[in-house]
Protein backbone atom coordinates (compact mmCIF):
# COMPACT_ATOMS: atom_id res chain seq x y z
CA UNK A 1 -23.61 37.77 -2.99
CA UNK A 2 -22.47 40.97 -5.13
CA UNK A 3 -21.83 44.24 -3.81
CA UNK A 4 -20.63 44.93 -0.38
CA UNK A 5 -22.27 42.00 0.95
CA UNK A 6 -19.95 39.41 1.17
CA UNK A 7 -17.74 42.34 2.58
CA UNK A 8 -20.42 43.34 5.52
CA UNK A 9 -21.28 39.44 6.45
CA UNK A 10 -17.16 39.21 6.77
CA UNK A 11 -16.54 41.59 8.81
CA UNK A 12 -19.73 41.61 10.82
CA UNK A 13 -19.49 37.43 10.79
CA UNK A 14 -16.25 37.72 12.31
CA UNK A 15 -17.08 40.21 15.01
CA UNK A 16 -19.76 38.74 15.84
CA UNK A 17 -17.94 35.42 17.06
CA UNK A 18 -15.51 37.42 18.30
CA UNK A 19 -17.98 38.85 20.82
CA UNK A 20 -19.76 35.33 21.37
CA UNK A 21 -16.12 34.02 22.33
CA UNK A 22 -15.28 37.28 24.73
CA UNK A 23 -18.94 36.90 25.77
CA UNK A 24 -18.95 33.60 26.97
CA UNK A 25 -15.59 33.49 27.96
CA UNK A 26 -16.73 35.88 30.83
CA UNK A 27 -19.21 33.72 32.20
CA UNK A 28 -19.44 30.59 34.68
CA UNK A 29 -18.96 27.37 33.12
CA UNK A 30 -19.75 25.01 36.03
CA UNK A 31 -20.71 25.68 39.57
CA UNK A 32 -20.71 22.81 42.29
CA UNK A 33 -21.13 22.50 45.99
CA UNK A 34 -18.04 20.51 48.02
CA UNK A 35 -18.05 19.37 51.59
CA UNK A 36 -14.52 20.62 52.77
CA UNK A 37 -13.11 18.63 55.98
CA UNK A 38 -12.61 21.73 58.01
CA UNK A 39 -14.78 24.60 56.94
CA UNK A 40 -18.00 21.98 55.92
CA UNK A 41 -19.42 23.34 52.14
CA UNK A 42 -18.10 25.20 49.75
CA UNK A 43 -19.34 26.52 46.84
CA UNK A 44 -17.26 26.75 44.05
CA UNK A 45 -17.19 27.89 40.30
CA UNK A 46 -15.09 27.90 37.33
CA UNK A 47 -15.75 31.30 34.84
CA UNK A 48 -14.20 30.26 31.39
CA UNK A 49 -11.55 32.47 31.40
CA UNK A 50 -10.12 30.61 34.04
CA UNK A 51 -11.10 27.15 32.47
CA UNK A 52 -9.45 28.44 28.82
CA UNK A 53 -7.15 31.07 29.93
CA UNK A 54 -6.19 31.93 26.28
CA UNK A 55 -10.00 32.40 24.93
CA UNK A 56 -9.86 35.82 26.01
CA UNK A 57 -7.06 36.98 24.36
CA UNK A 58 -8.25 35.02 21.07
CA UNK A 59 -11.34 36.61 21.20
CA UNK A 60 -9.81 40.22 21.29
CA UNK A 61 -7.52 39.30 18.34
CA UNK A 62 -10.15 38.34 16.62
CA UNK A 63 -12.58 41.03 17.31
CA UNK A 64 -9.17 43.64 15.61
CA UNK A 65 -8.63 41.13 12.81
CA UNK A 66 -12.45 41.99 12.05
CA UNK A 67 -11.21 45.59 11.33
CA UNK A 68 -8.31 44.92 9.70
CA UNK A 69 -10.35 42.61 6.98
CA UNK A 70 -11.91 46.77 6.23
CA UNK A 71 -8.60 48.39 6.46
CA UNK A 72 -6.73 46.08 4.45
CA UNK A 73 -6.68 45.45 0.60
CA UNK A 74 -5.41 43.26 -1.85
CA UNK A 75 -2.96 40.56 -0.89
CA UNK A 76 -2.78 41.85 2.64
CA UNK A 77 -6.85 41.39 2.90
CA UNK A 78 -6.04 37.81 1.82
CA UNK A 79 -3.47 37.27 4.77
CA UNK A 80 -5.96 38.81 7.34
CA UNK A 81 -8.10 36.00 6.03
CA UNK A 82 -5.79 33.69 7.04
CA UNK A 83 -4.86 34.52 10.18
CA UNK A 84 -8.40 34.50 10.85
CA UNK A 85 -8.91 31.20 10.17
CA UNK A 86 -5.64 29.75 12.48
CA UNK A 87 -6.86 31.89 15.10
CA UNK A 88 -10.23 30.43 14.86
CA UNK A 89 -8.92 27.37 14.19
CA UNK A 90 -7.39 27.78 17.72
CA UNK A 91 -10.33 29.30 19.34
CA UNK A 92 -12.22 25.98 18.57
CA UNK A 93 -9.40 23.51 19.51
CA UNK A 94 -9.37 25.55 22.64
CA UNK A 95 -13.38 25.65 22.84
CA UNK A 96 -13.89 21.79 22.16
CA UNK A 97 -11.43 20.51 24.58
CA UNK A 98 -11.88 23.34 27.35
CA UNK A 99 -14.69 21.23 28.99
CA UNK A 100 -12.81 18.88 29.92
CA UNK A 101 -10.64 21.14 31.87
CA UNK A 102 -13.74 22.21 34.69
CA UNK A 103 -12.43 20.01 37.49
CA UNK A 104 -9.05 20.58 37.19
CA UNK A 105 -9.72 24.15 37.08
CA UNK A 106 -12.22 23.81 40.19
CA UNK A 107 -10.01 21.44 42.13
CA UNK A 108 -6.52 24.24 41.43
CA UNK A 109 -8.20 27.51 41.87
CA UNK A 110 -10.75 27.00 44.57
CA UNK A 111 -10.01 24.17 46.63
CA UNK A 112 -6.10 24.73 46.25
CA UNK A 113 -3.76 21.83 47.34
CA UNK A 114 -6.12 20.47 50.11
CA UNK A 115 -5.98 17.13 47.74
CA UNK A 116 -10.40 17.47 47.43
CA UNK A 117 -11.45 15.99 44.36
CA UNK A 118 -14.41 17.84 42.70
CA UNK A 119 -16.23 16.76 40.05
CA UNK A 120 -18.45 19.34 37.78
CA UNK A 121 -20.17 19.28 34.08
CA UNK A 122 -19.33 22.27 32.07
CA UNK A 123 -22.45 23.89 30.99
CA UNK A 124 -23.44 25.44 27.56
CA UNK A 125 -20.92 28.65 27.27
CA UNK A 126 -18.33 26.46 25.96
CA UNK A 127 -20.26 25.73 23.01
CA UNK A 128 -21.52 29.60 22.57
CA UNK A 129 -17.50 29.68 22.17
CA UNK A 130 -17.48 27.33 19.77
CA UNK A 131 -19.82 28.57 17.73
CA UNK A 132 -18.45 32.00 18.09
CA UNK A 133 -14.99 30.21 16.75
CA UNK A 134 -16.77 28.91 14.10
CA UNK A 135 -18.44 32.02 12.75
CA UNK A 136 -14.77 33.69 12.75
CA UNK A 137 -13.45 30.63 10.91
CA UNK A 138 -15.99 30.79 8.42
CA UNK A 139 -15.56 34.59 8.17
CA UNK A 140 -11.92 34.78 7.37
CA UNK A 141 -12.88 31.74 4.52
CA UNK A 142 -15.03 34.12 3.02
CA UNK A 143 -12.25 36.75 3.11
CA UNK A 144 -9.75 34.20 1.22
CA UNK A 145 -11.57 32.88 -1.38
CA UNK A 146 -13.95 36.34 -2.20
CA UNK A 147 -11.51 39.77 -0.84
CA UNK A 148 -10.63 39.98 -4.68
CA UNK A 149 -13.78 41.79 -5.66
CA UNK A 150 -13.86 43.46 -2.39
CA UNK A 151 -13.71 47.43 -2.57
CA UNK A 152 -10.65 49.43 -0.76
CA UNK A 153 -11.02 52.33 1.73
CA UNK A 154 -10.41 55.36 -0.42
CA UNK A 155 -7.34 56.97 -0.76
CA UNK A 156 -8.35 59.94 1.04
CA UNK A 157 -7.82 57.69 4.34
CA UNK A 158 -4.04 56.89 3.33
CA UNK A 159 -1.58 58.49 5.14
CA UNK A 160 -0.41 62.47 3.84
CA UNK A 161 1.82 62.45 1.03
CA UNK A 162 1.71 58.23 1.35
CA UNK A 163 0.60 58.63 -2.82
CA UNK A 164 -0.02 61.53 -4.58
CA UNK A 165 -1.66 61.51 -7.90
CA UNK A 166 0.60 62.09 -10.59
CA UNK A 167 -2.17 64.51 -12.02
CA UNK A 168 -2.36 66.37 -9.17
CA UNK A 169 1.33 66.78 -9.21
CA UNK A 170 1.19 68.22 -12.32
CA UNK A 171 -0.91 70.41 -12.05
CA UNK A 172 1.14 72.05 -9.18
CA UNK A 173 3.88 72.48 -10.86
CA UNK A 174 2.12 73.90 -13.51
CA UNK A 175 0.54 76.31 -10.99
CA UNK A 176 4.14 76.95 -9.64
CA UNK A 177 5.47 77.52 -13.51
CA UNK A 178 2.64 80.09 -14.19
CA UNK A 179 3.42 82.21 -10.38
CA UNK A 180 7.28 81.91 -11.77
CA UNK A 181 6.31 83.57 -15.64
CA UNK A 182 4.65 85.98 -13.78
CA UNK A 183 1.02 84.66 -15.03
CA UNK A 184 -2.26 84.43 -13.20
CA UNK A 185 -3.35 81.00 -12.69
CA UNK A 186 -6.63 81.58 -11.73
CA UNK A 187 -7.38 83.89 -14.18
């Protein structure tokens, strides 16, 4: 890859799982019917977010690391890297073990302390997750090993007066000098 490839695929590579992660994250990971003692059946279900409370927030961090891999250059470009990759390291330590987490997560948040065990089969979000964590972690790789030949954002998006040109200094206070002899500059 030459150019602003490599650049693009980061940045859209990593957003991209961040969104899969957010995405799925959102949605129902196991549903299941229980037959309470008192109030007969009860349909319950377990949204990821409540299953992997911290895949949300993951997911958003991710999803602003994304921009920071464009607004950061250099050796700070290389540290966005990896902070990408622990954080999707995380996000698929937290993805592959999340499954196992449904019934608990049923039997605490729906049933409550009635003492009902439920038993329930996370379906496929959790790997969408995953693979969502994996894109990222593969993402901020690519920003490691390949953000040396990586363009900057130009300095006309740095802050005022953050760097000026030594060029265009002097040729303000050359402008400055001329008003003082009593010259015309633009003449």
């Amino acid at each position: 890859m030459s150019g602003r490839r490599p650049l693009v695929v980061a940045i859209a590579g990593c957003a991209l799982g961040a969104a899969l992660i957010l995405l799925s994250s959102g949605r129902v990971w196991a549903r299941v019917v229980v037959a309470l003692p008192a109030a007969g059946r009860a349909h319950l279900a377990a949204p990821g977010h409540a299953v992997a409370p911290s895949l949300p927030a993951l997911g958003i961090a991710l999803l602003a690391l994304a921009a920071a891999i464009l607004a950061a250059s250099g050796a700070l470009r290389r540290i966005v890297g990896v902070v990408i990759v622990l954080v999707g390291a995380i996000a698929i330590g937290v993805s592959v073990t999340a499954p196992g987490d449904v019934d608990t997560t049923l039997e605490h948040r729906e049933v409550g302390a009635a003492g009902i065990p439920v038993h329930a089969a996370a379906n496929g979000w959790w790997v969408l997750a995953l693979v969502g964590a994996i894109l990222c972690t593969a993402a901020g790789a690519l920003t490691v090993f390949r953000s040396r030949q990586w363009s900057q954002l130009g300095a006309k998006y740095d802050a005022p007066g953050a760097q000026q040109s030594t060029a265009s200094a002097d040729t303000t206070t050359q402008t400055w000098d001329a008003l003082d002899r009593g010259e015309d500059p633009t003449a």
